[in-house]
N, C-alpha and C. Protein backbone atom coordinates (compact mmCIF):
# COMPACT_ATOMS: atom_id res chain seq x y z
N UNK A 1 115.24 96.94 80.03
CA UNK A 1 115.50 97.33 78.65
C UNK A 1 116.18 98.68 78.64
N UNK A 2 116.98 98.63 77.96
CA UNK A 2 118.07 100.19 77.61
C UNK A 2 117.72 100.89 76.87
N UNK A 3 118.16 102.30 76.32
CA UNK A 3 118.29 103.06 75.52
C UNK A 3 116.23 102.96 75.00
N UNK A 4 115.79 103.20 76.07
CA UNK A 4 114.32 103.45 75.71
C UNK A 4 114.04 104.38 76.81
N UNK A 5 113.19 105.50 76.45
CA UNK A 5 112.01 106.69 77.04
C UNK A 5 111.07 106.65 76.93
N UNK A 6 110.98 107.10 78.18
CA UNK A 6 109.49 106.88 78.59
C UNK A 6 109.07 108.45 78.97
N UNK A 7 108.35 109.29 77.93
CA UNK A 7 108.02 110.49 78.34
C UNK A 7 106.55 110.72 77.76
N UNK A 8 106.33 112.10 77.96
CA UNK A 8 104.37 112.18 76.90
C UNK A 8 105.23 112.23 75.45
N UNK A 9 104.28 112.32 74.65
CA UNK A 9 104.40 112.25 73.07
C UNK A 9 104.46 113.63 72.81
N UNK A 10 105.99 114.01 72.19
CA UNK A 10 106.22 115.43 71.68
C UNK A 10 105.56 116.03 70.89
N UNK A 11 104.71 115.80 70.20
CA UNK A 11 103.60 115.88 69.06
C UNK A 11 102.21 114.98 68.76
N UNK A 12 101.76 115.65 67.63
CA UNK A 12 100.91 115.40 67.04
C UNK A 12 101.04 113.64 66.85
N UNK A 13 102.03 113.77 65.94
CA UNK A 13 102.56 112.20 65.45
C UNK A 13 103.10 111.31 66.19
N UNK A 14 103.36 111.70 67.02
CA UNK A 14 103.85 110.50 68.21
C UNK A 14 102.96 110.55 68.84
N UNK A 15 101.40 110.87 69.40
CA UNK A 15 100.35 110.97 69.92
C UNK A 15 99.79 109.66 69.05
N UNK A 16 99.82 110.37 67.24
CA UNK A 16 98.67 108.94 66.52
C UNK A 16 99.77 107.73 66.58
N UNK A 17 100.82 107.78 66.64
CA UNK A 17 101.58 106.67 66.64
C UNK A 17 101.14 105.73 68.26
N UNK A 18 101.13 106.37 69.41
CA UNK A 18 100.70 106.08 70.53
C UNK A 18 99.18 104.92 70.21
N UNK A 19 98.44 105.94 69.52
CA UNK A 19 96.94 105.62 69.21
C UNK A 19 96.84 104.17 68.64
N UNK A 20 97.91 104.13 67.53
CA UNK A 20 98.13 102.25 66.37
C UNK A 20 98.45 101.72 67.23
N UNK A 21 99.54 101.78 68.34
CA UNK A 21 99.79 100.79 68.82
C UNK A 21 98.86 100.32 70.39
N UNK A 22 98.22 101.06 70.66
CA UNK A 22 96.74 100.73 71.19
C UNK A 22 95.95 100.09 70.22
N UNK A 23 95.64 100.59 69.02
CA UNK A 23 94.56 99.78 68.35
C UNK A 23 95.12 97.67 68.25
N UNK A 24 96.76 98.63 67.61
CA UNK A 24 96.82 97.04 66.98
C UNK A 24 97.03 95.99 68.81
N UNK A 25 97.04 96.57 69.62
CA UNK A 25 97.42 95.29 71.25
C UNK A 25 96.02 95.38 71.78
N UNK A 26 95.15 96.52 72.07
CA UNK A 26 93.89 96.24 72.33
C UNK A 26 92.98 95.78 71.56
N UNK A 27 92.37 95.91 70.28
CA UNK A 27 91.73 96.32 69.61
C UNK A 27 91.52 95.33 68.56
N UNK A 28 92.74 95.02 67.20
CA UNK A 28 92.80 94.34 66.13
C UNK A 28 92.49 92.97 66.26
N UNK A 29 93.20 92.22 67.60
CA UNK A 29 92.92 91.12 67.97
C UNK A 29 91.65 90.36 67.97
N UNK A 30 90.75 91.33 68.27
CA UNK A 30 88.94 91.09 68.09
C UNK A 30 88.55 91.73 66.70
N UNK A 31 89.26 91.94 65.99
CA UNK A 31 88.57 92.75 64.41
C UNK A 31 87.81 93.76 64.87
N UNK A 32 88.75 94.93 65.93
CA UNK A 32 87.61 96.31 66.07
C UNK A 32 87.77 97.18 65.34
N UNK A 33 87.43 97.90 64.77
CA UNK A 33 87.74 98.92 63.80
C UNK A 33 88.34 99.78 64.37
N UNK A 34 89.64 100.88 63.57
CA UNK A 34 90.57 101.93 63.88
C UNK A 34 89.17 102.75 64.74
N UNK A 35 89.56 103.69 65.52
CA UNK A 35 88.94 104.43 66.66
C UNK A 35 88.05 103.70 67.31
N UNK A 36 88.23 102.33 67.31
CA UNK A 36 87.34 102.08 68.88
C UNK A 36 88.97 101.95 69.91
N UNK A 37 89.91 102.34 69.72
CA UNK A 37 90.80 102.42 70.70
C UNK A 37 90.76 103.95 71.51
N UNK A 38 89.70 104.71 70.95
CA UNK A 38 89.74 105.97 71.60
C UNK A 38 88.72 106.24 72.27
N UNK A 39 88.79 107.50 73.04
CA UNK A 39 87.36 107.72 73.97
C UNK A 39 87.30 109.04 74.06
N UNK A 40 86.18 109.46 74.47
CA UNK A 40 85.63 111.01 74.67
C UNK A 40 86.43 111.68 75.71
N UNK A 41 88.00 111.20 76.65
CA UNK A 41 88.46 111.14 77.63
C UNK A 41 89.95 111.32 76.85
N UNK A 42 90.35 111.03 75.77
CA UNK A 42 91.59 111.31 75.30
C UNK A 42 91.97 112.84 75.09
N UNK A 43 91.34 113.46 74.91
CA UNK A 43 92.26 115.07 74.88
C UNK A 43 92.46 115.79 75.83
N UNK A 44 91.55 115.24 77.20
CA UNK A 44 92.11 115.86 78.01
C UNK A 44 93.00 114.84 79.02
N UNK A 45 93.34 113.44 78.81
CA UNK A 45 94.33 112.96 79.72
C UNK A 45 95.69 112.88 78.99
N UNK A 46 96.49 112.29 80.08
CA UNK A 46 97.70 112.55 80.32
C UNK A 46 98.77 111.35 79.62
N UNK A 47 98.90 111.01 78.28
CA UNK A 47 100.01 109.93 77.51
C UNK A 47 100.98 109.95 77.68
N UNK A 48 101.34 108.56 77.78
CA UNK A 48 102.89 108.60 77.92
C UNK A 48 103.19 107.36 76.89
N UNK A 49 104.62 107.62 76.56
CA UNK A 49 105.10 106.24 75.41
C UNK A 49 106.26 106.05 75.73
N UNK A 50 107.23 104.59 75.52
CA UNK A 50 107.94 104.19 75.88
C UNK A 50 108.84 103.72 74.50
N UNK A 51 109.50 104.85 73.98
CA UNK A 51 110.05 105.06 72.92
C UNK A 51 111.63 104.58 72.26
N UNK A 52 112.15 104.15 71.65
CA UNK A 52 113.56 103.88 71.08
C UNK A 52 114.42 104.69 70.83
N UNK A 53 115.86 104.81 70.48
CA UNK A 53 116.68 105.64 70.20
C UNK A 53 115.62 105.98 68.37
N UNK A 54 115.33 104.78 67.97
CA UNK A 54 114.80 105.15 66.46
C UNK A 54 113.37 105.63 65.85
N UNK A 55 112.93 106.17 67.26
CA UNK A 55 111.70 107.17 67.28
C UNK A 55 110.46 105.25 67.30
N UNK A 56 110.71 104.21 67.69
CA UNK A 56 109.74 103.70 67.30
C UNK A 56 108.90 103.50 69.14
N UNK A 57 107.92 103.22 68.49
CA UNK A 57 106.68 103.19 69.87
C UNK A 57 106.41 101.57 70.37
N UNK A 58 107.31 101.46 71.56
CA UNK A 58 107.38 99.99 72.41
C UNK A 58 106.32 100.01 72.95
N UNK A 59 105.47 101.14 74.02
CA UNK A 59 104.38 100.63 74.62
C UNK A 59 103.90 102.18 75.23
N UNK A 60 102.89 101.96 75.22
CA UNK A 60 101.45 103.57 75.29
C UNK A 60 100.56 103.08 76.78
N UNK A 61 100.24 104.30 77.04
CA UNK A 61 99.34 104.21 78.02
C UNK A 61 98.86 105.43 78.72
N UNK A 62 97.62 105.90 79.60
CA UNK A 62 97.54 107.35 79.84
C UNK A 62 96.46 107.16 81.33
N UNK A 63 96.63 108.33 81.83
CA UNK A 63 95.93 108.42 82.70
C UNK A 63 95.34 110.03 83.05
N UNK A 64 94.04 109.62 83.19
CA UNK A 64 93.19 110.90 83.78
C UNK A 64 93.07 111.12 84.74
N UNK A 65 92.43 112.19 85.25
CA UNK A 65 92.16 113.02 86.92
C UNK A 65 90.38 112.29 86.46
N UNK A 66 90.00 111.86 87.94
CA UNK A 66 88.47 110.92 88.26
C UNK A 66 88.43 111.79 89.30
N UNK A 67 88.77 112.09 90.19
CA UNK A 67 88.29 113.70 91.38
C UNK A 67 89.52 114.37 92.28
N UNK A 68 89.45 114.64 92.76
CA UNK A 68 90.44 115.51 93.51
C UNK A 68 92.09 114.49 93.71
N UNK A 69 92.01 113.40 94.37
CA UNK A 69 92.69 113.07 94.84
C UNK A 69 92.48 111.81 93.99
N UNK A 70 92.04 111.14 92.97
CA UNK A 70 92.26 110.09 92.28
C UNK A 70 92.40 110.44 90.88
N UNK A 71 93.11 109.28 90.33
CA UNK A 71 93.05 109.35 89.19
C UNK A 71 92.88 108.02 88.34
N UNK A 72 92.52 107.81 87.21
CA UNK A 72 92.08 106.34 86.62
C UNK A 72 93.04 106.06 85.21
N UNK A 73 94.12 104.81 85.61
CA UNK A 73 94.93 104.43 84.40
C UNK A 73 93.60 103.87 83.36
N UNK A 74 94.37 103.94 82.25
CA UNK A 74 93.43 103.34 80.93
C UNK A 74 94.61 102.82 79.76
N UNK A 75 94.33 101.96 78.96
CA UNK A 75 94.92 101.83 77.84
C UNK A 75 96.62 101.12 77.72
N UNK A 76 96.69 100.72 78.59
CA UNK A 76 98.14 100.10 78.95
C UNK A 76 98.39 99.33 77.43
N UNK A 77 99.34 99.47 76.84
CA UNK A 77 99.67 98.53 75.54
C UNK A 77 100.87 98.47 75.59
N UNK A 78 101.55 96.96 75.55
CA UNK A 78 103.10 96.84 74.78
C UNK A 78 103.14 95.97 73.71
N UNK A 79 103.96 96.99 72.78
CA UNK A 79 104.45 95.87 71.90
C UNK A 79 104.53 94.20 72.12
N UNK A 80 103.80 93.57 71.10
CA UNK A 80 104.61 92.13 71.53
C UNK A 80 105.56 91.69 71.67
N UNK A 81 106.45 92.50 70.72
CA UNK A 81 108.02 91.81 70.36
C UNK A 81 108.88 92.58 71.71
N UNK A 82 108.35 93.27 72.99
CA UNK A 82 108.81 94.06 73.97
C UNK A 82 108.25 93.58 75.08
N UNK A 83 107.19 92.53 75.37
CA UNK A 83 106.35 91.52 76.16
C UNK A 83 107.91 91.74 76.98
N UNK A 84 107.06 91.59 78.36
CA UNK A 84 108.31 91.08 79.50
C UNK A 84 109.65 90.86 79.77
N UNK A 85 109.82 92.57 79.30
CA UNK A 85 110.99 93.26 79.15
C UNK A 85 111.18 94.31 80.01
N UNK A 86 110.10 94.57 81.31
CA UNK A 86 110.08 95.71 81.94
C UNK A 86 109.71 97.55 81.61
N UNK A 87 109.16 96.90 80.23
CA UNK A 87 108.38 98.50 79.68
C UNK A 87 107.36 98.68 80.18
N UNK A 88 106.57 97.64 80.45
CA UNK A 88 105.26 98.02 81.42
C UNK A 88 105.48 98.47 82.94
N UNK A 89 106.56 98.35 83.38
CA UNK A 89 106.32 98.70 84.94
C UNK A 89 107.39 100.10 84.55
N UNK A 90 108.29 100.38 83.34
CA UNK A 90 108.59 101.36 83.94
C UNK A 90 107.65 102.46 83.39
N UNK A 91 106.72 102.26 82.51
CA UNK A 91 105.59 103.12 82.02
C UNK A 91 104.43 103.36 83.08
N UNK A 92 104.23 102.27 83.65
CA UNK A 92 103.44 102.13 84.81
C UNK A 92 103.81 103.53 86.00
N UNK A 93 105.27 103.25 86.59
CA UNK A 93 105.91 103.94 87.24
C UNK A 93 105.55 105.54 86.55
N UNK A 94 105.88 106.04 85.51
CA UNK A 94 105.79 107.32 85.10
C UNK A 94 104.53 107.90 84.74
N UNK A 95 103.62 106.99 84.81
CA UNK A 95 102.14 107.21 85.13
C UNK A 95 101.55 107.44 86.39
N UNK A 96 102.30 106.76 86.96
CA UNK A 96 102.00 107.30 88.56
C UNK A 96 102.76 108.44 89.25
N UNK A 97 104.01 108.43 88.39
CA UNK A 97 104.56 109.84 88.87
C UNK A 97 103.85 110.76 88.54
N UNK A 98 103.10 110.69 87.57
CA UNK A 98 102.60 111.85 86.87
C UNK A 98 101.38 112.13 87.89
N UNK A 99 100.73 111.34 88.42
CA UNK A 99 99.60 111.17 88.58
C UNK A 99 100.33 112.14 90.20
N UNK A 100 100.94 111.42 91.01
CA UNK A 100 101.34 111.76 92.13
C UNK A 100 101.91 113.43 91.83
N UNK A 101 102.29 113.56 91.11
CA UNK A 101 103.03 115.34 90.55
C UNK A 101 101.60 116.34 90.26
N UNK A 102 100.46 115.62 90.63
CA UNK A 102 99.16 116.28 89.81
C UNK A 102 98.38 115.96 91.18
N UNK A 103 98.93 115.79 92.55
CA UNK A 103 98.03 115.43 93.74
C UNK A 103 97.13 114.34 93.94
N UNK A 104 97.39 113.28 93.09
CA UNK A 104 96.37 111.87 92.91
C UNK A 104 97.20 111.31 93.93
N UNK A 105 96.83 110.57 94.52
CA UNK A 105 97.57 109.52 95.61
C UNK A 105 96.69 108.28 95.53
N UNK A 106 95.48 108.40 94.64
CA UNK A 106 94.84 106.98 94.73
C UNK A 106 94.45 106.80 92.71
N UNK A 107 95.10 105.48 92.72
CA UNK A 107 94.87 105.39 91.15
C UNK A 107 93.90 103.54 91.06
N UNK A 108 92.82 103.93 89.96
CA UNK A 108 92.23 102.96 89.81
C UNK A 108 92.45 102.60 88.40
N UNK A 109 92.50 101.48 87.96
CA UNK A 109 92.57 100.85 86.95
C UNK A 109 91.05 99.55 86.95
N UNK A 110 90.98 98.94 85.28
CA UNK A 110 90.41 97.84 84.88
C UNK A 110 91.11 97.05 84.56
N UNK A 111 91.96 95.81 84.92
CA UNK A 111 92.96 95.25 84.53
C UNK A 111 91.95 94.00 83.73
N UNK A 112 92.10 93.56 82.43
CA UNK A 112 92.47 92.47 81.25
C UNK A 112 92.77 91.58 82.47
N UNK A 113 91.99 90.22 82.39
CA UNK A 113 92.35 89.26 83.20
C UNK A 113 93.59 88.40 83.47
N UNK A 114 94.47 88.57 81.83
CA UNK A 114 95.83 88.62 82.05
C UNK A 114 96.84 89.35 82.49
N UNK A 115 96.56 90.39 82.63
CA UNK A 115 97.07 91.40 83.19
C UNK A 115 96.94 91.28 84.90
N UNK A 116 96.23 90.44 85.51
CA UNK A 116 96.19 90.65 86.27
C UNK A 116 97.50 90.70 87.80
N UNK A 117 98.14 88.94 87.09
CA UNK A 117 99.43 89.29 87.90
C UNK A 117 100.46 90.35 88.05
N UNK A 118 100.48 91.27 86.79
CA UNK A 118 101.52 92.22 86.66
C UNK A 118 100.60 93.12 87.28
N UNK A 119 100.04 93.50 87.35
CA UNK A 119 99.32 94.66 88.35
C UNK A 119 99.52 94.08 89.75
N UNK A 120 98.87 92.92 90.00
CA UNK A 120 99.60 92.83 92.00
C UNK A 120 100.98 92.44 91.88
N UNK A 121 101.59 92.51 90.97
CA UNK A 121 103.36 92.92 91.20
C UNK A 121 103.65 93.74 91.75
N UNK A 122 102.77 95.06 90.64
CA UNK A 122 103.10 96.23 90.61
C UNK A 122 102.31 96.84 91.85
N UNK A 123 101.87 96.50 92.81
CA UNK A 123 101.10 96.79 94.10
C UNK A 123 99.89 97.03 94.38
N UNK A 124 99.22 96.44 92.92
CA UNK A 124 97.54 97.18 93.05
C UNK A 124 97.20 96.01 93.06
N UNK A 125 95.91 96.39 93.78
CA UNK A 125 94.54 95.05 94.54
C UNK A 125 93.34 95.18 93.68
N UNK A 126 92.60 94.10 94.15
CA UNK A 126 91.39 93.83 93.28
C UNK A 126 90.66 94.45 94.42
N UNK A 127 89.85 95.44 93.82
CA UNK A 127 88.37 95.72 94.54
C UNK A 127 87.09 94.70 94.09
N UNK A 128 86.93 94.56 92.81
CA UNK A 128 85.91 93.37 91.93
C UNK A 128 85.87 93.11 90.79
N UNK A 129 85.34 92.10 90.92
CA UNK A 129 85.03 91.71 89.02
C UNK A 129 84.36 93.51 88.29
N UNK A 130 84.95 93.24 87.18
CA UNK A 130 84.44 94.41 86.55
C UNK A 130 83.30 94.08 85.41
N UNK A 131 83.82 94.44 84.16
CA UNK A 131 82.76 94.17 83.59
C UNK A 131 83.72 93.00 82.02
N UNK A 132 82.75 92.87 80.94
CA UNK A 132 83.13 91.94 80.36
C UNK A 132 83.37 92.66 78.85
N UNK A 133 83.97 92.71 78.37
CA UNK A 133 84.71 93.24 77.24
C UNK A 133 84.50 92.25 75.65
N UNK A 134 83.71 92.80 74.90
CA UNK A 134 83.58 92.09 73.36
C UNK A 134 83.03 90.89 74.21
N UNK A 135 82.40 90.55 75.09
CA UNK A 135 81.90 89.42 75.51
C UNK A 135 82.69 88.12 76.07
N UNK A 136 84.36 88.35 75.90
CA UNK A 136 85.32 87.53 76.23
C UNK A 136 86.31 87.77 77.24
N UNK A 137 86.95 89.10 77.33
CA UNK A 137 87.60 89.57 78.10
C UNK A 137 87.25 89.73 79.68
N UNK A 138 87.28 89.29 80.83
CA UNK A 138 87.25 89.69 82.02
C UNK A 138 87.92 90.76 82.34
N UNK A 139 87.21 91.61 82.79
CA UNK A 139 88.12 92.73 83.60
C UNK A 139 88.07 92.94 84.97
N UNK A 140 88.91 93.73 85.80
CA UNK A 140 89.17 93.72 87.50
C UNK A 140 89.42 94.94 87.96
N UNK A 141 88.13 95.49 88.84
CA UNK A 141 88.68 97.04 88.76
C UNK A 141 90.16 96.88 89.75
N UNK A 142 91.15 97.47 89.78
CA UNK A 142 91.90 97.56 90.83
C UNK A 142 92.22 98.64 91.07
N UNK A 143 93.23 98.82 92.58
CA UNK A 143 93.24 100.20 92.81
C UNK A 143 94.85 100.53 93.51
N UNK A 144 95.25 101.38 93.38
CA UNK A 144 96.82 101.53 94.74
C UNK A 144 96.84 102.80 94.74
N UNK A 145 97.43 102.85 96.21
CA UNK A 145 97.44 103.82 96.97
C UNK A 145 99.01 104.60 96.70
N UNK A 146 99.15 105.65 96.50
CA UNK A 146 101.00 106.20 96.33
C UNK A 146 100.95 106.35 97.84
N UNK A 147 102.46 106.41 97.88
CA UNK A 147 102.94 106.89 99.14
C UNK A 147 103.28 108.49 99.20
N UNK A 148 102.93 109.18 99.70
CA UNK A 148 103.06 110.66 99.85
C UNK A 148 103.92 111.02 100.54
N UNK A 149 105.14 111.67 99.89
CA UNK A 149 106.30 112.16 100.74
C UNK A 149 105.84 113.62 101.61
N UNK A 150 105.61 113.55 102.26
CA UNK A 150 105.66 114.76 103.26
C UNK A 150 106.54 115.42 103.89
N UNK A 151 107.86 114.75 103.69
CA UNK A 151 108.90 115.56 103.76
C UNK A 151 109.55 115.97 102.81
N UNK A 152 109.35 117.72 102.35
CA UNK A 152 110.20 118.20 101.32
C UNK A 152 111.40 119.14 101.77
């Protein structure tokens, strides 16, 4: 997909804009109410959005520091009408740059049981069943390793 960015959210408003379109791809689908898309873990991690020439929000996602050398994706959302168009892997990608620019070299995720093929696309393995979501959802912790350039 063209003429789309993928950077953190310049503001305030492109932060809550980030936030709807988490609620409405995670969230609405099960009738959860506005802020169960958030957590006690959002102000201090790291958003990114995958944005239009016309300021609109294709797909959100963020990742935190879990200890020295890891870090844990959360919240992956794309637009529907942007489904399997390559916004998820290149959001994916700039989440891990970020992560790798911040000394993480090991990132764990919970992958949505549909989600699962696009994550071992994208090079991450299943460690185990995780846990079960609104009682329907399967989740999978997974994990990948960056490659660490050591030559600078």
């Amino acid at each position: 997909m063209t003429d789309v960015e993928i950077r953190p959210p310049k503001d305030a408003c492109e932060l809550e804009a980030g936030y709807a379109l988490r609620w409405e791809v995670l969230r609405a689908p099960w009738q959860k109410p506005h802020g169960s898309e958030r957590d006690e873990l959002d102000d201090s991690a790291r958003h990114y959005l995958a944005i239009d020439t016309q300021g609109n929000i294709l797909a959100t996602g963020r990742i935190h520091s879990v200890k020295a050398s890891t870090a844990q994706i959360r919240y992956v959302a794309v637009h529907p009408d942007y489904e399997k168009q390559g916004l998820g892997k290149q959001l994916l990608a700039a989440l891990e740059c970020n992560a790798a620019s911040n000394g993480e070299n090991h990132i764990i995720l919970h992958a949505r049981d549909n989600s699962l093929a696009f994550y071992l696309h994208c090079g991450y393995r299943v460690i185990r069943q995780s846990y079960l979501l609104f009682d329907v959802i399967q989740h999978y912790e997974m994990e990948k390793f960056l490659q660490v350039n050591t030559h600078q």
